[in-house]
N, C-alpha and C. Protein backbone atom coordinates (compact mmCIF):
# COMPACT_ATOMS: atom_id res chain seq x y z
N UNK A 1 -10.01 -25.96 0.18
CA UNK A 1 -9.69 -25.38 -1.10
C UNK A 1 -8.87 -26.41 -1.90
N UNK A 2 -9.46 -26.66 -3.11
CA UNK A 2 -8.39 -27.53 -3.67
C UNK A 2 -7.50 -27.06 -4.36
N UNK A 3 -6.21 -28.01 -4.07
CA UNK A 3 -5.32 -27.14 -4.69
C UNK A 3 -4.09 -26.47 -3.81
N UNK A 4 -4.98 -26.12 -2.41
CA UNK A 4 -3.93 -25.45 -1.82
C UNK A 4 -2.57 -26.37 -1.23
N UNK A 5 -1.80 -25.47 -1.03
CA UNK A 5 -0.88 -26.16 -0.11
C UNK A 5 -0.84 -26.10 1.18
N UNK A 6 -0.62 -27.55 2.13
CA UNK A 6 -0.36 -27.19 3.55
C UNK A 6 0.20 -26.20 3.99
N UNK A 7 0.14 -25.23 5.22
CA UNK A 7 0.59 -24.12 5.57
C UNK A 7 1.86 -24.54 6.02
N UNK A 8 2.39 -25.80 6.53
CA UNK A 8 3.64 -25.99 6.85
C UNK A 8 4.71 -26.09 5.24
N UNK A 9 3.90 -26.56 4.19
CA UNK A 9 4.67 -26.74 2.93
C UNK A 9 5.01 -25.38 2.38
N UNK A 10 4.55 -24.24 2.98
CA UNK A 10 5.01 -22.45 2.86
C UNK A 10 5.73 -22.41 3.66
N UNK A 11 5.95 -22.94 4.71
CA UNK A 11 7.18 -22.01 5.96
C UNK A 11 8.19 -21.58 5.38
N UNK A 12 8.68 -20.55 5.87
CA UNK A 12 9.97 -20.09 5.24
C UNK A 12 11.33 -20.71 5.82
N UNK A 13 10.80 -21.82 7.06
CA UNK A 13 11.63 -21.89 8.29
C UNK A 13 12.66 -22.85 7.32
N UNK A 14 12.82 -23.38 6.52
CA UNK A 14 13.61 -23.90 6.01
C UNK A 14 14.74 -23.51 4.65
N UNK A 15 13.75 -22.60 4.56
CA UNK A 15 14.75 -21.48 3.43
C UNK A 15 15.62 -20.46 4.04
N UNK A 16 15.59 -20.60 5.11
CA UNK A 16 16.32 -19.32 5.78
C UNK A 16 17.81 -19.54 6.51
N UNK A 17 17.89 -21.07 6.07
CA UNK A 17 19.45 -21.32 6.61
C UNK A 17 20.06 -21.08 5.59
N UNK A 18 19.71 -20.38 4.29
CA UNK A 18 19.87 -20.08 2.51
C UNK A 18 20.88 -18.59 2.85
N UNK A 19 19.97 -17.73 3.87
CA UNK A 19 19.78 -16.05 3.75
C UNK A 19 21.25 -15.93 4.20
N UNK A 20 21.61 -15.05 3.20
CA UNK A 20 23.46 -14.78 3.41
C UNK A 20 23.50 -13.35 3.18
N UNK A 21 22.63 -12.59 3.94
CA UNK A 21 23.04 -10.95 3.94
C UNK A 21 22.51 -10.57 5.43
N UNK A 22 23.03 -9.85 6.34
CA UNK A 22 22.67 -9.32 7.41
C UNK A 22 20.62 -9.07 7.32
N UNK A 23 20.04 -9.68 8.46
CA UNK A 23 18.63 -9.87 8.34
C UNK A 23 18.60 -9.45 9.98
N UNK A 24 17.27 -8.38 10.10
CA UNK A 24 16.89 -7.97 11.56
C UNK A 24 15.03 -8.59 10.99
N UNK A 25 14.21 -9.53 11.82
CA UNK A 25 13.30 -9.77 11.92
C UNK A 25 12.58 -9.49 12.97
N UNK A 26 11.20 -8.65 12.42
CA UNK A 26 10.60 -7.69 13.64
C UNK A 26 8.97 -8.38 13.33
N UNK A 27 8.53 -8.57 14.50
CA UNK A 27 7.71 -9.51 15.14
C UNK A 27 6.78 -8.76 16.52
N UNK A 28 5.50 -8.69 16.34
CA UNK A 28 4.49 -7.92 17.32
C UNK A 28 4.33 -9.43 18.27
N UNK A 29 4.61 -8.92 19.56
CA UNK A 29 4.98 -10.01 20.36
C UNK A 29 3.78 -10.93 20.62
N UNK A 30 2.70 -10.18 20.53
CA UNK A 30 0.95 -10.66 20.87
C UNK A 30 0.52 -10.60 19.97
N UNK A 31 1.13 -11.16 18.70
CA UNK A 31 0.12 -11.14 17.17
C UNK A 31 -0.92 -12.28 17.73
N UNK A 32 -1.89 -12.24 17.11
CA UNK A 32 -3.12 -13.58 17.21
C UNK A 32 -2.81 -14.68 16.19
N UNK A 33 -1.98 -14.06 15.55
CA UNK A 33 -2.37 -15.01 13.46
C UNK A 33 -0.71 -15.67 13.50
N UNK A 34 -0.12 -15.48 14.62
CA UNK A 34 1.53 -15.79 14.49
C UNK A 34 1.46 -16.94 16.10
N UNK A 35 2.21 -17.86 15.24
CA UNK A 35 2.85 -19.06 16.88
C UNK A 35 4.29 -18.21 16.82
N UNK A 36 4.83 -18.11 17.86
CA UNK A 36 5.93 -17.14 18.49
C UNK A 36 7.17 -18.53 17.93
N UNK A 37 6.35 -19.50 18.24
CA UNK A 37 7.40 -20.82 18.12
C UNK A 37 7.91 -20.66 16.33
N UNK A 38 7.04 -20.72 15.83
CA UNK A 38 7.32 -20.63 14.48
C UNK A 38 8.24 -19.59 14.17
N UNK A 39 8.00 -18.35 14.56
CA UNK A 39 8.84 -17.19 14.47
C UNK A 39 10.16 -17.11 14.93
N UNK A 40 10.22 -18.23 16.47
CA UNK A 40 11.40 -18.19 17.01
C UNK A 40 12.54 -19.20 15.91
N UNK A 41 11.54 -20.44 15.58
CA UNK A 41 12.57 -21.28 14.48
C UNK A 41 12.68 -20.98 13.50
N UNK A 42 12.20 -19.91 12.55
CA UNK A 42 12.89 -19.50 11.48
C UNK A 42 14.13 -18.16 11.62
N UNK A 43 14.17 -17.48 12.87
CA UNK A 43 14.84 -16.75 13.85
C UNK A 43 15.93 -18.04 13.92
N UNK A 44 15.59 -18.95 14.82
CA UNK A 44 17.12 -20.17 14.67
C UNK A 44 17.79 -20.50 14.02
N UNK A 45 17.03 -21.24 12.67
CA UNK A 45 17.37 -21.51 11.36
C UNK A 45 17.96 -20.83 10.60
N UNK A 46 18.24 -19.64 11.03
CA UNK A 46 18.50 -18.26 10.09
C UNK A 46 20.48 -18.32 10.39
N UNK A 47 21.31 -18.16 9.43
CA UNK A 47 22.82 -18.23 9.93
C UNK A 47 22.37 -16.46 10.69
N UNK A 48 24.00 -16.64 11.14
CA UNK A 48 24.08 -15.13 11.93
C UNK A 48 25.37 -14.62 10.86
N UNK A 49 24.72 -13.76 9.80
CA UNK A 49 25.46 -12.91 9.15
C UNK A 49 24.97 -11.73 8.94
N UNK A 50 25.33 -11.01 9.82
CA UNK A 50 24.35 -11.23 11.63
C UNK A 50 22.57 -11.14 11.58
N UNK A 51 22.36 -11.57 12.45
CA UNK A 51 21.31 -11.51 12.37
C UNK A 51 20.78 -10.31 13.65
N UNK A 52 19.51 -10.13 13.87
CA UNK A 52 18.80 -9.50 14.67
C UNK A 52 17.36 -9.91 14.98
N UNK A 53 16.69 -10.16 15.97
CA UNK A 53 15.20 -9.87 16.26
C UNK A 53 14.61 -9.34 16.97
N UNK A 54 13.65 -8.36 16.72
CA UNK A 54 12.60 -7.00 17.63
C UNK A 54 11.83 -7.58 17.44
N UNK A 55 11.10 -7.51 18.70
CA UNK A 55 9.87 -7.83 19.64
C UNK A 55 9.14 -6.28 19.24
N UNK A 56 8.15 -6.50 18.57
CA UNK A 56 7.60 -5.01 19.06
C UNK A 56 6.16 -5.07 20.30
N UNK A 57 6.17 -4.81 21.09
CA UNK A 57 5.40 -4.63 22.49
C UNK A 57 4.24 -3.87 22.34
N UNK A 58 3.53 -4.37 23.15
CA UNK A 58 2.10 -3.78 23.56
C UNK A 58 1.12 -3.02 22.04
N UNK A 59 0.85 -4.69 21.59
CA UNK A 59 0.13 -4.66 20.00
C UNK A 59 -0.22 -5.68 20.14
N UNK A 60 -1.24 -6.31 19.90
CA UNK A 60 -1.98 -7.50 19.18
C UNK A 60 -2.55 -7.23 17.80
N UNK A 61 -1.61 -6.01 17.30
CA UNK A 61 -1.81 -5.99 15.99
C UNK A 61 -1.03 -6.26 14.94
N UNK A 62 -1.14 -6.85 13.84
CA UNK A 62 0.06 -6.85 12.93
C UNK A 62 0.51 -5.70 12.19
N UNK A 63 -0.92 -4.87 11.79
CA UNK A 63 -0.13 -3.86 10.90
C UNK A 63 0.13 -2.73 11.43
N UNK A 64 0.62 -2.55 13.01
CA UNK A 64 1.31 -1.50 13.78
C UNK A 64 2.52 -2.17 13.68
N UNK A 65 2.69 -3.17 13.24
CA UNK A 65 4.29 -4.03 13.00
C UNK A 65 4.97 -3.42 12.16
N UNK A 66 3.75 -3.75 10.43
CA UNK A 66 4.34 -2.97 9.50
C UNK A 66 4.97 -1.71 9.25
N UNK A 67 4.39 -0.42 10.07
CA UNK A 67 4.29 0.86 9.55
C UNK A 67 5.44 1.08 11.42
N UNK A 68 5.78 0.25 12.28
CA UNK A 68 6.55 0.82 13.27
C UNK A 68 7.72 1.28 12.78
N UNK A 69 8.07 1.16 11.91
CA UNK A 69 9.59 2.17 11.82
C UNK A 69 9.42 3.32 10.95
N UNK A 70 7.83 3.39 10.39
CA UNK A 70 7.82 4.94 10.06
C UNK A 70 7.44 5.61 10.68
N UNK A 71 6.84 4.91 12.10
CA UNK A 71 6.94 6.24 13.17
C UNK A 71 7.94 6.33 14.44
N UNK A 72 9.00 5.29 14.33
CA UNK A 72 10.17 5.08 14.86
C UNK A 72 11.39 4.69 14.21
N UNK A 73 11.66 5.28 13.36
CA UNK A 73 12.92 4.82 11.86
C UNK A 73 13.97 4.86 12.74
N UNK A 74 14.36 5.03 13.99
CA UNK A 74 15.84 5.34 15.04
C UNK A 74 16.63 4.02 14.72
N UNK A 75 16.04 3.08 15.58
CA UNK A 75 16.01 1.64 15.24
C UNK A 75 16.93 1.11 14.05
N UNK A 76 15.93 0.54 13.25
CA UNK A 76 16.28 0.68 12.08
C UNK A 76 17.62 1.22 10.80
N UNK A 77 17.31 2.88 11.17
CA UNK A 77 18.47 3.42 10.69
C UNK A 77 19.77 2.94 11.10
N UNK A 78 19.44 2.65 12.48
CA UNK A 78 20.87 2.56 13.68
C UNK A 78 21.60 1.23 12.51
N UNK A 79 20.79 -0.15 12.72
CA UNK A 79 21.07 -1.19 12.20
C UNK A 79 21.72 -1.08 10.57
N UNK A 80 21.04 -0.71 9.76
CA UNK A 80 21.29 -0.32 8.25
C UNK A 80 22.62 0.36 8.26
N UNK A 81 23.15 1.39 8.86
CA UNK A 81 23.95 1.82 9.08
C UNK A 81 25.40 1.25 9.89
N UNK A 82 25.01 0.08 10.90
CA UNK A 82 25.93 -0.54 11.96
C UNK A 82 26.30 -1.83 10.78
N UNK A 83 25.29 -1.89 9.78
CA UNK A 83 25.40 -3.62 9.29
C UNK A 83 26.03 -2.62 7.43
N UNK A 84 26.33 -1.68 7.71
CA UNK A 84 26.52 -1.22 6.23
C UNK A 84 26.59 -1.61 4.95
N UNK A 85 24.99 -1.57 5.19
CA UNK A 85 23.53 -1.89 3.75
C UNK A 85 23.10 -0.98 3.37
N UNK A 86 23.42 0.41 3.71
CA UNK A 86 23.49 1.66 2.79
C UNK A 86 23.98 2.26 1.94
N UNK A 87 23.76 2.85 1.28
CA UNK A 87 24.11 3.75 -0.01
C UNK A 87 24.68 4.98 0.89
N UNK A 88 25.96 5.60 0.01
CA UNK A 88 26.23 6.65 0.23
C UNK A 88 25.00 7.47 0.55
N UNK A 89 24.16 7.65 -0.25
CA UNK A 89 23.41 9.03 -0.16
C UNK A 89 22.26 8.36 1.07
N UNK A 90 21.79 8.00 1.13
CA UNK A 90 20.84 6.92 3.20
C UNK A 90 21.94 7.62 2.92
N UNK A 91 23.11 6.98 3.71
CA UNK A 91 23.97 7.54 4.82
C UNK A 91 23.97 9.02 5.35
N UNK A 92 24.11 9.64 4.05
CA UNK A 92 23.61 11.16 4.02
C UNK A 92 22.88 11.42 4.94
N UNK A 93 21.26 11.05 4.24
CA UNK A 93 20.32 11.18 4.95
C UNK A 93 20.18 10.76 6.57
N UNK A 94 20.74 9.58 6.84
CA UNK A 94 20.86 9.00 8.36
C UNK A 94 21.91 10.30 9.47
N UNK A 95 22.45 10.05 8.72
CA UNK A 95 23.61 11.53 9.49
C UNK A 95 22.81 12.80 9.66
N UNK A 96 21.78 12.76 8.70
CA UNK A 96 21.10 14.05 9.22
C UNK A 96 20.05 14.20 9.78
N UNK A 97 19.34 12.63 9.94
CA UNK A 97 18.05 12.77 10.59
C UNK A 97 18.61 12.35 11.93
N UNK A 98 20.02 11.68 12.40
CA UNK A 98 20.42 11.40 13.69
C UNK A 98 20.40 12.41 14.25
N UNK A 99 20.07 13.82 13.42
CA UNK A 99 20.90 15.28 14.17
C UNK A 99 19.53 15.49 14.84
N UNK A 100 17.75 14.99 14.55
CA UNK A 100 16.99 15.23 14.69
C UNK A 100 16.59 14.60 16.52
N UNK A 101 15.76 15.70 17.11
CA UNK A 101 15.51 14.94 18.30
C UNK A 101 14.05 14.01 18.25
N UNK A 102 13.52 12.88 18.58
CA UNK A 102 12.89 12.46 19.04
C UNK A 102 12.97 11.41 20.10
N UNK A 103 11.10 10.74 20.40
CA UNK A 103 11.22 9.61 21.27
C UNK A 103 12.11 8.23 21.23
N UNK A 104 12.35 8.03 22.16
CA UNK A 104 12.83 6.59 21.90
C UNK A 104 11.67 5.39 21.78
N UNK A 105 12.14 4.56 21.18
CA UNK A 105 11.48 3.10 20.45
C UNK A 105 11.05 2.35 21.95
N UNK A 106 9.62 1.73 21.73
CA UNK A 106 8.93 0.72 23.05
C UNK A 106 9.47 -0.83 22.84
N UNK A 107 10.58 -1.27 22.06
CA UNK A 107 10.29 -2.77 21.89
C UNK A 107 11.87 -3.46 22.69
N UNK A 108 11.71 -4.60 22.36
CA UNK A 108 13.12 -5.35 22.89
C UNK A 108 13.70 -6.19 22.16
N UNK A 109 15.27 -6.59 22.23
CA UNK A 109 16.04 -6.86 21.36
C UNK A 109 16.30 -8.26 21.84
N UNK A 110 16.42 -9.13 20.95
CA UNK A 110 17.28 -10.73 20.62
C UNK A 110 18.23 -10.99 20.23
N UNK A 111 19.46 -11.43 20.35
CA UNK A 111 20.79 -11.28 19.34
C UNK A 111 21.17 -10.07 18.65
N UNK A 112 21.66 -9.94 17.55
CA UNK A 112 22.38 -8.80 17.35
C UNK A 112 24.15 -8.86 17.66
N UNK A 113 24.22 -7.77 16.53
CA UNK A 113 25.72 -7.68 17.51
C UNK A 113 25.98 -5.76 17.46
């Protein structure tokens, strides 16, 4: 294609020693279209203010990546709430869907605090 740019001249892996707000990066551990390496060095590159990374498990798909925290928001909420990047009113809402029972989440955690 002319015109385009090398796929390394897009990485984000170098803009991300930039990111200065609490960042959790969630990653399907067996994507096909993703090097794990790539994922892990922009994961490196990244400061820890704080940071986080989920593995999400048993997918070789990407867009069960996308839509996993609308059928597991536990996660998620937990973080938004622990890294307080919510709005009064989320908070609301988090306090009341914590009251709710469901499953627990299939994936595994990297850093964090």
């Amino acid at each position: 294609m002319m015109g385009a740019l090398p796929l390394d001249t897009m990485s984000p892996r170098e803009y991300a020693k930039d990111i200065k707000v609490p960042i959790m990066y969630v990653q399907a551990r067996n994507d096909q279209w993703t090097e794990l390496s790539d994922i892990l060095s922009i994961y490196d590159n990244t400061p820890d203010n704080p940071k986080e990374f989920v593995w999400i498990e048993n997918t070789k798909h990407r867009y069960e990546t996308y839509s996993y925290f609308q059928d597991k928001p536990d996660m998620i909420l937990a973080w938004a709430e622990k890294m307080d990047v919510t709005t009064n009113s989320f908070r609301g809402f988090v306090r009341r869907y914590n009251r709710m029972p469901r499953a627990s989440p299939g994936c595994s955690r990297r850093g964090g605090r």
